[in-house]
N, C-alpha and C. Protein backbone atom coordinates (compact mmCIF):
# COMPACT_ATOMS: atom_id res chain seq x y z
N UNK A 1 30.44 3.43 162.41
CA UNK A 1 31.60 3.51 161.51
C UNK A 1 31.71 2.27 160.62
N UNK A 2 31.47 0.88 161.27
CA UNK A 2 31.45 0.20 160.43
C UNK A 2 30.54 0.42 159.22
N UNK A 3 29.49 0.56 158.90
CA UNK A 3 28.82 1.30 157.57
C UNK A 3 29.85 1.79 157.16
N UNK A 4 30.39 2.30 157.19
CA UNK A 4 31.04 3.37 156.43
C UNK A 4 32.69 3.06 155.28
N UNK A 5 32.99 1.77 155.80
CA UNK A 5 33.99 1.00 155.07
C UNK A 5 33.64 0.51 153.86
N UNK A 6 32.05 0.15 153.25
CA UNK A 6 32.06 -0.01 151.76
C UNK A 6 32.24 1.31 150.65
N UNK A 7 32.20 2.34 151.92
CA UNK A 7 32.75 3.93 151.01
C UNK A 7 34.13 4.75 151.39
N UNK A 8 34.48 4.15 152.42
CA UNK A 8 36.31 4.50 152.52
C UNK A 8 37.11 3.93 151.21
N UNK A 9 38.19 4.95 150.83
CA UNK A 9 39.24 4.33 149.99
C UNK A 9 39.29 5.95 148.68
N UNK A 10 39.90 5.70 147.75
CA UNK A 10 39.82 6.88 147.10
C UNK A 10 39.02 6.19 145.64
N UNK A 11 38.29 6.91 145.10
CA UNK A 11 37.48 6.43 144.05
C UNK A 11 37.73 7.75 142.86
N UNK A 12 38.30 7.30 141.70
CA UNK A 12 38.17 8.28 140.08
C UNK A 12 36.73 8.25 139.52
N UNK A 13 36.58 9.50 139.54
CA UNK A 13 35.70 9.70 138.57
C UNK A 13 35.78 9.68 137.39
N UNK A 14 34.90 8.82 136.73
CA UNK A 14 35.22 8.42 135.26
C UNK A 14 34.03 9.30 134.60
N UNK A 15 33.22 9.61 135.08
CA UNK A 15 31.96 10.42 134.41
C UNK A 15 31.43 11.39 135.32
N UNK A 16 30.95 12.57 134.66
CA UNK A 16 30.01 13.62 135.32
C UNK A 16 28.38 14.21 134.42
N UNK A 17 27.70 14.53 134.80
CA UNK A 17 26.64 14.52 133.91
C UNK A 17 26.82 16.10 133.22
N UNK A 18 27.31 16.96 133.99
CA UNK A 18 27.26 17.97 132.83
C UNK A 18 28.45 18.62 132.80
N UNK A 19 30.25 18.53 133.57
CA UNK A 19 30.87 18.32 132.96
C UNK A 19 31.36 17.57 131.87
N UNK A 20 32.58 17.49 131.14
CA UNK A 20 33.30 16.52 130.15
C UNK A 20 34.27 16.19 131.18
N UNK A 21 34.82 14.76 130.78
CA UNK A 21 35.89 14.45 131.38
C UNK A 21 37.31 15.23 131.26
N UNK A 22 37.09 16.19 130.10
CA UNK A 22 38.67 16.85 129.64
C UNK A 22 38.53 18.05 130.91
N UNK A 23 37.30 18.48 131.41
CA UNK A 23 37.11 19.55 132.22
C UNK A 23 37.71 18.68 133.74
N UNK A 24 36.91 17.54 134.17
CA UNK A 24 36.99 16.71 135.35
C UNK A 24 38.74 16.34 135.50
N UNK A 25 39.40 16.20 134.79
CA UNK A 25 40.81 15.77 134.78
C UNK A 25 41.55 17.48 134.58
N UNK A 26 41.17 18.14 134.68
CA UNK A 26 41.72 19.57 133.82
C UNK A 26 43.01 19.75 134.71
N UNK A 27 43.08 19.30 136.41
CA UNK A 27 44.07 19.91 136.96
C UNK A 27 44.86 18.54 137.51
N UNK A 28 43.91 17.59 137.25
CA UNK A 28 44.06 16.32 138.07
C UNK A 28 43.14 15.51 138.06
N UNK A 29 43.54 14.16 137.43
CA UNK A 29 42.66 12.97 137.42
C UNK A 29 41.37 13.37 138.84
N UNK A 30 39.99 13.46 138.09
CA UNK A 30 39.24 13.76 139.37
C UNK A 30 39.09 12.55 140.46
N UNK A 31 38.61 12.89 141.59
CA UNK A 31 38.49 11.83 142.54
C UNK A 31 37.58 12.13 143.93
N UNK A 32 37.28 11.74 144.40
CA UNK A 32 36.74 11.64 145.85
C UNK A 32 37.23 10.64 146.40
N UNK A 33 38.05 11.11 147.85
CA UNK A 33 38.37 10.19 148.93
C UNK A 33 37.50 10.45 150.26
N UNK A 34 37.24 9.33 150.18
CA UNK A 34 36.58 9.23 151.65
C UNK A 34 37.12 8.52 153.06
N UNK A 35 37.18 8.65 153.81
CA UNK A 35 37.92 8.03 155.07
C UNK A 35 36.58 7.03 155.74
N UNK A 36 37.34 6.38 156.69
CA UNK A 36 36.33 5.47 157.11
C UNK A 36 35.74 6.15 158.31
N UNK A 37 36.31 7.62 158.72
CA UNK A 37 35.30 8.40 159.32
C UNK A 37 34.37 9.17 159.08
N UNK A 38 34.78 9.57 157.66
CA UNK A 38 33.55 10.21 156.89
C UNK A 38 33.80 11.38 156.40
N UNK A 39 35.04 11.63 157.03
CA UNK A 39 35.78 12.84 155.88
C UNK A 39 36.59 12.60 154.93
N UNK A 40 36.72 13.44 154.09
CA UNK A 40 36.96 13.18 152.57
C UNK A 40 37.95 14.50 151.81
N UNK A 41 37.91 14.17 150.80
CA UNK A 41 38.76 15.67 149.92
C UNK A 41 37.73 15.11 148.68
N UNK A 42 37.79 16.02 147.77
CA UNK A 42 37.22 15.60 146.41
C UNK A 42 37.96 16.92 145.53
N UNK A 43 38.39 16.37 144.05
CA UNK A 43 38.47 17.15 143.54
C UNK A 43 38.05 17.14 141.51
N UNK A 44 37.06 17.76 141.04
CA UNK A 44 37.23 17.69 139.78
C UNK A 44 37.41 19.19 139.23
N UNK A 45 37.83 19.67 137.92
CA UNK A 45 38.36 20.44 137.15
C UNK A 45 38.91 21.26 137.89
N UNK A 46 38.42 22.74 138.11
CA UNK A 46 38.63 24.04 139.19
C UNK A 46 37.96 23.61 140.37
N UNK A 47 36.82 22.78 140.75
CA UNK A 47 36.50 22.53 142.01
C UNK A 47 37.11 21.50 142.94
N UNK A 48 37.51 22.19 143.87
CA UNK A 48 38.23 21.20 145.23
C UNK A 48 37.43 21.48 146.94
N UNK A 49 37.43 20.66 147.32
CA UNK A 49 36.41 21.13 148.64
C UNK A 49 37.16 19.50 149.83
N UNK A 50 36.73 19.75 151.21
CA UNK A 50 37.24 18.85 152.32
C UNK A 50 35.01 18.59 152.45
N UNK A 51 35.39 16.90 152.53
CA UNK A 51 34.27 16.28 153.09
C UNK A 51 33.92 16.17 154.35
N UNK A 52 32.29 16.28 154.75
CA UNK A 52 32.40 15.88 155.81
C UNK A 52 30.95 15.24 155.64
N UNK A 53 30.80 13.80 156.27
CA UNK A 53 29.95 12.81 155.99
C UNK A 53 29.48 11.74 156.75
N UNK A 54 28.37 10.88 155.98
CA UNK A 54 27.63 9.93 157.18
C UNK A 54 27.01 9.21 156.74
N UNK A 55 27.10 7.41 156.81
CA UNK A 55 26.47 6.76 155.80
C UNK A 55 25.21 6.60 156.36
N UNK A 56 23.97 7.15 156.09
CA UNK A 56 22.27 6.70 156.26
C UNK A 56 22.03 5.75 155.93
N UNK A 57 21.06 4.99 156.31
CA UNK A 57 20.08 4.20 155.76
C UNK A 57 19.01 5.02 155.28
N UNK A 58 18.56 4.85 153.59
CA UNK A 58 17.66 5.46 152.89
C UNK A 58 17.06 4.25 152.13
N UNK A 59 15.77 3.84 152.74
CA UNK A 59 15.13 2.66 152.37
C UNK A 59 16.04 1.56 152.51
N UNK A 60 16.33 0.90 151.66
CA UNK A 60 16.94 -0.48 151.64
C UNK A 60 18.36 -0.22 150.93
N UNK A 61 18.51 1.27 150.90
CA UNK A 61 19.74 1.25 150.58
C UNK A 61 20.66 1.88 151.74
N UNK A 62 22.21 1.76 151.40
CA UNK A 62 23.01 2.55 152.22
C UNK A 62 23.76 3.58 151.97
N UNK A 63 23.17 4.83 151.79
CA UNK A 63 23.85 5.98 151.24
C UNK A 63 24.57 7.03 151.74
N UNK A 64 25.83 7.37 151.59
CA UNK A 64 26.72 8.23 152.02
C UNK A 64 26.35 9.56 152.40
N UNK A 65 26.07 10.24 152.74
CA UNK A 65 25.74 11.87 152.91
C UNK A 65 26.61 12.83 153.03
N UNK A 66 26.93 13.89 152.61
CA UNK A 66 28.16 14.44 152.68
C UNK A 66 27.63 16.21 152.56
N UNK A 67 28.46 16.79 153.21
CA UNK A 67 28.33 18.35 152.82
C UNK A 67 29.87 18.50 152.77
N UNK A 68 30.09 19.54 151.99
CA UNK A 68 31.64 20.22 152.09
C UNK A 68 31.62 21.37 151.67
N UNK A 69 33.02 21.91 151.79
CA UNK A 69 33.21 23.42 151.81
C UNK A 69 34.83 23.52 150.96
N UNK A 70 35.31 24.29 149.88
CA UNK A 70 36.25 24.21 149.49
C UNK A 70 36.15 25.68 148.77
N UNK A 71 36.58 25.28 147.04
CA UNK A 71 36.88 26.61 146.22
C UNK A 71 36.53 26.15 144.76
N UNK A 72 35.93 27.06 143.85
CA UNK A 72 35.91 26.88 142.84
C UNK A 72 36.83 28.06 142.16
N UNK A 73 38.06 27.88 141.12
CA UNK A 73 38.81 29.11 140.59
C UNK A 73 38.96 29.69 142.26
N UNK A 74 39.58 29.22 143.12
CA UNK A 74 40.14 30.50 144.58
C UNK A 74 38.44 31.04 144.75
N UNK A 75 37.43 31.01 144.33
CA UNK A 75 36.58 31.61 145.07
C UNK A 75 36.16 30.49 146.07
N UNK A 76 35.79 30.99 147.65
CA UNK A 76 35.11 30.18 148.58
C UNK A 76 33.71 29.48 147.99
N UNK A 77 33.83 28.38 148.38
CA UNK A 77 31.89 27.39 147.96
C UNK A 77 31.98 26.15 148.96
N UNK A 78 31.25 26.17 148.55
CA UNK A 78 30.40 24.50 149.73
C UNK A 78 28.85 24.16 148.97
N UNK A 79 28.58 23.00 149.49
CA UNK A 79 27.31 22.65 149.07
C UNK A 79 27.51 21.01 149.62
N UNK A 80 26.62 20.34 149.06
CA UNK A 80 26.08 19.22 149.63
C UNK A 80 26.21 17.85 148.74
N UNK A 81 26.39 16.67 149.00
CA UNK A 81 25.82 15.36 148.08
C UNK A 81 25.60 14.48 148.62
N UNK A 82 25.47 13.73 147.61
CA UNK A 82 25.30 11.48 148.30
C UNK A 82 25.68 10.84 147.40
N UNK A 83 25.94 10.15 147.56
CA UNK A 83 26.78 8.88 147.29
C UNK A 83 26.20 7.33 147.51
N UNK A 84 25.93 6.46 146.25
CA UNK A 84 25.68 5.10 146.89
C UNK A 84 26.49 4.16 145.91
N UNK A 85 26.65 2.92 146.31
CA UNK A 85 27.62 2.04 145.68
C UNK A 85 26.41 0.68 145.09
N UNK A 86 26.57 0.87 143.61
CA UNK A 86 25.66 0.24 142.69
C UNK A 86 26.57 -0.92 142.08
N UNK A 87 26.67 -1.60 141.77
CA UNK A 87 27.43 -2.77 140.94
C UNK A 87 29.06 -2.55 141.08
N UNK A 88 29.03 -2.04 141.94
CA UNK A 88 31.16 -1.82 142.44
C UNK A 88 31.31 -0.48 142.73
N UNK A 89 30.46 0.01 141.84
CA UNK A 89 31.12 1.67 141.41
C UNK A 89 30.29 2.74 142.70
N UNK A 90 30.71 3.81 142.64
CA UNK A 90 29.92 4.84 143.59
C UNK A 90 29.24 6.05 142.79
N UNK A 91 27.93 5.89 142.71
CA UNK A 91 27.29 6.33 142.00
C UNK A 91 26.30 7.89 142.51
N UNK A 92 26.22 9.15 142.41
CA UNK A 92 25.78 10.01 143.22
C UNK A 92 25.90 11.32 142.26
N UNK A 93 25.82 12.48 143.16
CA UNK A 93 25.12 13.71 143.13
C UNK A 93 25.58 15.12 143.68
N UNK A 94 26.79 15.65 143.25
CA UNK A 94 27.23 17.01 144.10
C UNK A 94 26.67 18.29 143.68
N UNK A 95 26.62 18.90 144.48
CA UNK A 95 25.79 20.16 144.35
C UNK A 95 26.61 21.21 144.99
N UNK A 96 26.60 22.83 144.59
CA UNK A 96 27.25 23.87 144.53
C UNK A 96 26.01 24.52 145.15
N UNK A 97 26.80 25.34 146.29
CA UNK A 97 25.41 26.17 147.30
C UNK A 97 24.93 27.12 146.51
N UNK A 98 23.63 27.25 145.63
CA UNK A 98 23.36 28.44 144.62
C UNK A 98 23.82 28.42 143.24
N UNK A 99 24.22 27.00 143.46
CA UNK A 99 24.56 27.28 141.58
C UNK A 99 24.88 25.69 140.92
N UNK A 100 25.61 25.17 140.41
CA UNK A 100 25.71 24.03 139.20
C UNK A 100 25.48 22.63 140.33
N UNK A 101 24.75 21.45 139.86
CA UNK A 101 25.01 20.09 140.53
C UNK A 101 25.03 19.33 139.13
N UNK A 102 25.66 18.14 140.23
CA UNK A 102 25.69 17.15 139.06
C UNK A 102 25.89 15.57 139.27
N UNK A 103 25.48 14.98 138.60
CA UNK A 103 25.29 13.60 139.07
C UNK A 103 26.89 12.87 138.33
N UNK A 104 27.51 11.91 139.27
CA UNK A 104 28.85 11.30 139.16
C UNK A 104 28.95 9.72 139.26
N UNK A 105 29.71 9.74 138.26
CA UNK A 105 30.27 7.83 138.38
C UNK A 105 31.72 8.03 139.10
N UNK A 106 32.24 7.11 139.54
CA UNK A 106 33.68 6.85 139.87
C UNK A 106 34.02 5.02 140.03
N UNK A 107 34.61 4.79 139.77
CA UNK A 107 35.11 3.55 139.95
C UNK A 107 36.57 3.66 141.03
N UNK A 108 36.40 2.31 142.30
CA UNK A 108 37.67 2.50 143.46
C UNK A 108 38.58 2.18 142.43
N UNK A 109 40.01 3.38 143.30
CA UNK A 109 41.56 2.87 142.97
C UNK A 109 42.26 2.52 143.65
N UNK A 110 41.70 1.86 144.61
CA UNK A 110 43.00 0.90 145.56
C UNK A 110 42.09 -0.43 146.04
């Protein structure tokens, strides 16, 4: 668990690679929170999903792992990402089971 405190706290997403930010904020400033156990909520535009996660060691780095399960528009989805923390920010990769991923910036808000 200790690993896991340089990725607890709630972090905004300020960028997505193939949303726009007017889409990522559409219902609510987007965000991913993570707990220092490794579950989480995340939410950008129509997609909202509950985390569940684990920080690896991947080479010389320390990267978050996460799968979740939520809704896009009320339909059921889940899928998978990671997460690593580059110059402050948390820098990574969510993916939709069968359909859109995308790579994410966020900067912490607390």
């Amino acid at each position: 668990m200790k690993q896991m405190k340089a990725f607890a706290g709630k972090w905004r997403i300020v960028e997505m690679e193939v949303w726009d930010q007017d889409y990522v904020d559409m219902e609510v400033p987007g965000y991913i929170r993570i707990g220092a156990d490794g579950t989480g909520r995340f939410q950008f535009g129509l997609v909202s999903g509950d985390i569940d996660g684990r920080a690896e060691q991947c080479g010389n780095t320390l990267r978050f792992e996460f799968s979740w399960s939520g809704q896009d528009e009320n339909d059921p989805v889940c899928g998978r990402g990671w997460a690593l923390i580059e110059n402050g920010e948390l820098n990574g990769r969510v993916y939709q089971h069968l359909a859109d991923d995308s790579a994410f910036r966020a900067t912490k808000t607390e």
